[in-house]
C-alpha atoms as a PDB file:
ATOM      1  CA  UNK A   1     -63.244  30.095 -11.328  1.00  0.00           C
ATOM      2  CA  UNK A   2     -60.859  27.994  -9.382  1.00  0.00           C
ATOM      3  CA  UNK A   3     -57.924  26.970 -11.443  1.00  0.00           C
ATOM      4  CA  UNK A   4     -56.634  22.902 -10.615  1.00  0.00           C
ATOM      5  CA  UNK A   5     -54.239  22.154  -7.629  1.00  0.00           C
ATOM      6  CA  UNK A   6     -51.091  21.097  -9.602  1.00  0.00           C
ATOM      7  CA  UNK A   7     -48.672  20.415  -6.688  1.00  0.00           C
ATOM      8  CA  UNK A   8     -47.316  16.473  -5.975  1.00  0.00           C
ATOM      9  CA  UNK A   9     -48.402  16.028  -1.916  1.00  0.00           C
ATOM     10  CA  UNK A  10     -47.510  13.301   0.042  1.00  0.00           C
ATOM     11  CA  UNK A  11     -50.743  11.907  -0.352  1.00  0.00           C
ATOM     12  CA  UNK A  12     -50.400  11.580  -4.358  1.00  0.00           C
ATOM     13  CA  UNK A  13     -47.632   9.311  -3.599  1.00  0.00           C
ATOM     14  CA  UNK A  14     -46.970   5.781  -3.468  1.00  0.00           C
ATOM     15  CA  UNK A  15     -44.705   5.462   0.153  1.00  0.00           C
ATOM     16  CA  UNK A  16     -44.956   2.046   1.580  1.00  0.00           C
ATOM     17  CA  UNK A  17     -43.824  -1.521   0.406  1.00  0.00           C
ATOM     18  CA  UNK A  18     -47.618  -2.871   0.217  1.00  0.00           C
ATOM     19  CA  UNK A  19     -48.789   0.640  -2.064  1.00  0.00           C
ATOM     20  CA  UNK A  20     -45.845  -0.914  -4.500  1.00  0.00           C
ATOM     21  CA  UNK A  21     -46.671  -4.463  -3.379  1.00  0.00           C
ATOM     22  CA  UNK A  22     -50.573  -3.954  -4.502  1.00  0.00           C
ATOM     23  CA  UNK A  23     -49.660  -2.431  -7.830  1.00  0.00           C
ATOM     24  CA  UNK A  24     -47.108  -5.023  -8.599  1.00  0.00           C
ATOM     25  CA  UNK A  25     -49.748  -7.882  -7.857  1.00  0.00           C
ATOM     26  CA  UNK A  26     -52.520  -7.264 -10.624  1.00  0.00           C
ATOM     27  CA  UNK A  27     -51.184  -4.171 -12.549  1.00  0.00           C
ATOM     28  CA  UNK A  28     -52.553  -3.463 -15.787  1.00  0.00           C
ATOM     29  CA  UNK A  29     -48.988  -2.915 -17.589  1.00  0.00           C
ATOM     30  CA  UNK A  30     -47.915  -0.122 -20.369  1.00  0.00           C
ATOM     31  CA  UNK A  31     -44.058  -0.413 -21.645  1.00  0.00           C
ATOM     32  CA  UNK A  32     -42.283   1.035 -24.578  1.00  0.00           C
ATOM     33  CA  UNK A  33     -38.314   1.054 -25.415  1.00  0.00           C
ATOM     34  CA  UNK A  34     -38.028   3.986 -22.394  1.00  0.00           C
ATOM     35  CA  UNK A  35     -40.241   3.159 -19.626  1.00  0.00           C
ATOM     36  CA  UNK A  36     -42.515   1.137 -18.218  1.00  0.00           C
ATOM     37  CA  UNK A  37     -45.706   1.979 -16.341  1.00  0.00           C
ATOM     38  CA  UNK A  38     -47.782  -0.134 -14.459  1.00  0.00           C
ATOM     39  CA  UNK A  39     -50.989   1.222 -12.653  1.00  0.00           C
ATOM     40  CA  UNK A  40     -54.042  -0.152 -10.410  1.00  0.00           C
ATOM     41  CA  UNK A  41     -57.069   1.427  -9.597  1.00  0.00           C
ATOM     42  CA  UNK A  42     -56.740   2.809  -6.161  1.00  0.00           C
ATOM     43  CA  UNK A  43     -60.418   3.586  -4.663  1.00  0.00           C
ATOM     44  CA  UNK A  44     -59.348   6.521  -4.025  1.00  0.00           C
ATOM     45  CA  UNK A  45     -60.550   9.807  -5.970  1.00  0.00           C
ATOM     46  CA  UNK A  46     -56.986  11.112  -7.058  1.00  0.00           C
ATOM     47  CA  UNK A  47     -54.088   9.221  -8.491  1.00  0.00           C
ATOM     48  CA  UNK A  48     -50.361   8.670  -6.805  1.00  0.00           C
ATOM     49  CA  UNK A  49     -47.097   8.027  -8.497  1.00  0.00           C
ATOM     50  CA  UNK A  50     -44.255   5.786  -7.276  1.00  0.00           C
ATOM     51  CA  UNK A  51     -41.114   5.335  -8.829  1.00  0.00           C
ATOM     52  CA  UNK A  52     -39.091   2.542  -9.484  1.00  0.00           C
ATOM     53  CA  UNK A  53     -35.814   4.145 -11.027  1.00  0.00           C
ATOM     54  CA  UNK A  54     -33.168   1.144 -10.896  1.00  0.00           C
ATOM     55  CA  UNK A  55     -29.534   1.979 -10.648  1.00  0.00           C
ATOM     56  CA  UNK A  56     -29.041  -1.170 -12.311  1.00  0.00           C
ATOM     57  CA  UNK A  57     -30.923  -0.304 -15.397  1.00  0.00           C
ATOM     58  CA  UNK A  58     -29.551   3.608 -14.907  1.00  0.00           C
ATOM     59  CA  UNK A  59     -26.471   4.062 -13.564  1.00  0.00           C
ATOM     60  CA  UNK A  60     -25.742   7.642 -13.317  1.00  0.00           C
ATOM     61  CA  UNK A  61     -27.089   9.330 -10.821  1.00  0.00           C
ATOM     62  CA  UNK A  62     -27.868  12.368 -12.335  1.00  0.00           C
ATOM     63  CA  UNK A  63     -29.780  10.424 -15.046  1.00  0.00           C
ATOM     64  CA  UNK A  64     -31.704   8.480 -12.650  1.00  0.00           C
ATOM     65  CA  UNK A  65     -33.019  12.065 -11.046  1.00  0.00           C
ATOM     66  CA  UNK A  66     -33.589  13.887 -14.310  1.00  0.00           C
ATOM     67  CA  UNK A  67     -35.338  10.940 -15.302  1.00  0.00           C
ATOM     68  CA  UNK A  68     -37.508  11.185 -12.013  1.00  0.00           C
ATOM     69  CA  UNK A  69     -37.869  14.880 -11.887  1.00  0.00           C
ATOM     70  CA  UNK A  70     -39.613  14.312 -15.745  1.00  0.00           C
ATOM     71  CA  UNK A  71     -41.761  11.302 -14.937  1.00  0.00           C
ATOM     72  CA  UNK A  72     -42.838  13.684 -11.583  1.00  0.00           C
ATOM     73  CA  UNK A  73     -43.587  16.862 -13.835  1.00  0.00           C
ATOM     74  CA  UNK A  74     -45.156  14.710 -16.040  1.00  0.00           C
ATOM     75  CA  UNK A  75     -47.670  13.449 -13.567  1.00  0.00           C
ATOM     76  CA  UNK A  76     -47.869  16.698 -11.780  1.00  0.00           C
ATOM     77  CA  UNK A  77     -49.540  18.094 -14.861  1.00  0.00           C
ATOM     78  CA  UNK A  78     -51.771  15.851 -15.809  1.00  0.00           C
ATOM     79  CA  UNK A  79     -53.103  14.484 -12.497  1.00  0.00           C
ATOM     80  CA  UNK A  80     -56.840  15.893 -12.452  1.00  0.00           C
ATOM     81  CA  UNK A  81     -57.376  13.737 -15.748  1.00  0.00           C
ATOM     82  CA  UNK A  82     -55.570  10.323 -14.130  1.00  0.00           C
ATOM     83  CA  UNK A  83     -58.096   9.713 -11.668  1.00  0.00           C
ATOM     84  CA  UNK A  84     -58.604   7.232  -8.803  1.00  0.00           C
ATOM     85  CA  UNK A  85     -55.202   5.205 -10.656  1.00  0.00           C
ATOM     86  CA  UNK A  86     -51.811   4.466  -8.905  1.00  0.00           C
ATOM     87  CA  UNK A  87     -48.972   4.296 -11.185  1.00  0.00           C
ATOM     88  CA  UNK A  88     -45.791   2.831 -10.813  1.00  0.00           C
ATOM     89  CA  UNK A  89     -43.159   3.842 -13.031  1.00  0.00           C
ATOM     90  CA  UNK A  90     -40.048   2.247 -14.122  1.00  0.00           C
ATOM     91  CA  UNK A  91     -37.319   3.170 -16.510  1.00  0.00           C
ATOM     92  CA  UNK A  92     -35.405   1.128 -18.925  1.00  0.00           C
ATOM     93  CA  UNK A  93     -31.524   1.528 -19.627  1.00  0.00           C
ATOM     94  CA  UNK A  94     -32.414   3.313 -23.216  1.00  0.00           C
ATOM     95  CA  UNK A  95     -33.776   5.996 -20.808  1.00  0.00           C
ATOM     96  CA  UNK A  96     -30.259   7.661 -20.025  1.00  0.00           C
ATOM     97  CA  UNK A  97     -30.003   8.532 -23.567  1.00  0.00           C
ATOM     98  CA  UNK A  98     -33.479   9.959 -24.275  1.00  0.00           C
ATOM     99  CA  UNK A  99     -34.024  13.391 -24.596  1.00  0.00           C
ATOM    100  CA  UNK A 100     -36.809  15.411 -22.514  1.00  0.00           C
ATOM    101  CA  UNK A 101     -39.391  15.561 -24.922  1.00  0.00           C
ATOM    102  CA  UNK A 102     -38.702  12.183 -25.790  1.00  0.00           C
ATOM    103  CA  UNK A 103     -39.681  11.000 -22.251  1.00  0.00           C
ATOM    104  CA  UNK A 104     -42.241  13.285 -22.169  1.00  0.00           C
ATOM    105  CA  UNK A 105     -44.304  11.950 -25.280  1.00  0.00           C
ATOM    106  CA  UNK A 106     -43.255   8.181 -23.688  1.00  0.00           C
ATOM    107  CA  UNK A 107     -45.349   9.205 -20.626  1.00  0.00           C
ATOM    108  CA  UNK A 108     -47.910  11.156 -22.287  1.00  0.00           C
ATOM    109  CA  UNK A 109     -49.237   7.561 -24.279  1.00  0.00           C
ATOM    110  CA  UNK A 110     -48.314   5.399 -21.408  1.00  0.00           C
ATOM    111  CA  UNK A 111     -50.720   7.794 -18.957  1.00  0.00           C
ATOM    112  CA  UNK A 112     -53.381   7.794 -21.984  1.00  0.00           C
ATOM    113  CA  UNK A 113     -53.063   3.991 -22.319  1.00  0.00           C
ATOM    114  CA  UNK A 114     -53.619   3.306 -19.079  1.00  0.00           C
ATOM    115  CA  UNK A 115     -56.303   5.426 -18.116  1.00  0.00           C
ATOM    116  CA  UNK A 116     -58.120   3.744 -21.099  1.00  0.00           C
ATOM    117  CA  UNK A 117     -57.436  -0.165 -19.767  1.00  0.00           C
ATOM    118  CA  UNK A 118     -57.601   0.393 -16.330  1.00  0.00           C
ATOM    119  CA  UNK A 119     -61.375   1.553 -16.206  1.00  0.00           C
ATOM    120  CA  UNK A 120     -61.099   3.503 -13.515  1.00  0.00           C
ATOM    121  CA  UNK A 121     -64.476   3.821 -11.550  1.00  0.00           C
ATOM    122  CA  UNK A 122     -64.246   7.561 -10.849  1.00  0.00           C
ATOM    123  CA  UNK A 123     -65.555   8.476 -14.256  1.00  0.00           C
ATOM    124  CA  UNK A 124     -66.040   6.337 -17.618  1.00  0.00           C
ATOM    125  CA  UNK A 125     -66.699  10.047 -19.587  1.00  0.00           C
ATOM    126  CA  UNK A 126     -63.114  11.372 -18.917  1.00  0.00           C
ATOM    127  CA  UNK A 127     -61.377   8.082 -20.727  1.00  0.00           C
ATOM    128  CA  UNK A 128     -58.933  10.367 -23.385  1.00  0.00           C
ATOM    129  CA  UNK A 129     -56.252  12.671 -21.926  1.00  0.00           C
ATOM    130  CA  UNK A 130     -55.985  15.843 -23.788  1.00  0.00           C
ATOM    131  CA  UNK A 131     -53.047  18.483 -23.487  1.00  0.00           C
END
């Protein structure tokens, strides 16, 4: 049995103005203290990620990319249950100061959330997110 693709390819993300552009327009919206998510359906069969990482709202560096490099594992992981979604993510200044597992439980309920509100049209049986 084939065990599922968990890389992050070009094609899984979100690279161009109007990908962000179409999200931003009608996005079904998940936020909490940390983070917040918006997401779309796509038409596509697979989900992509873009990220939205403000230096404004983050302003070290090295936050900002440990930040990303969590939201991206995140995804990464749990990708063949997101289906036909894009996300965009964005963080919130209380994000510098939040731990790994922290973020990781953040993402976890936002990628459960909106799986559940977007009603995706790839498949209404795979609605919950299970790890």
């Amino acid at each position: 049995m084939a065990s599922p693709r968990y890389g992050f390819p070009r094609t899984r993300r979100l690279s161009s103005a109007a990908d962000f552009q179409r999200v931003f327009e009608q996005p079904c919206k998940s936020a909490d203290q940390y983070l917040t998510v918006l997401a779309r359906t796509n038409g596509r069969d697979y989900p992509r990620l873009g990220l939205a990482i403000a230096r404004r709202q983050i302003r070290n560096a090295a936050d900002r990319n440990r930040i990303k490099r969590i939201i991206r594992e995140s995804f990464r992981l749990r990708q063949p249950l997101l289906g036909g979604i894009d996300f965009v993510v964005m963080a919130r200044s209380a994000a510098s100061q939040a731990d790994h597992e922290t973020l990781r439980r953040s993402l976890h309920k936002h990628w459960e959330n909106l799986v559940r509100r977007c009603k995706p049209s790839w498949s209404s049986s795979s609605d919950s997110i299970s790890t």
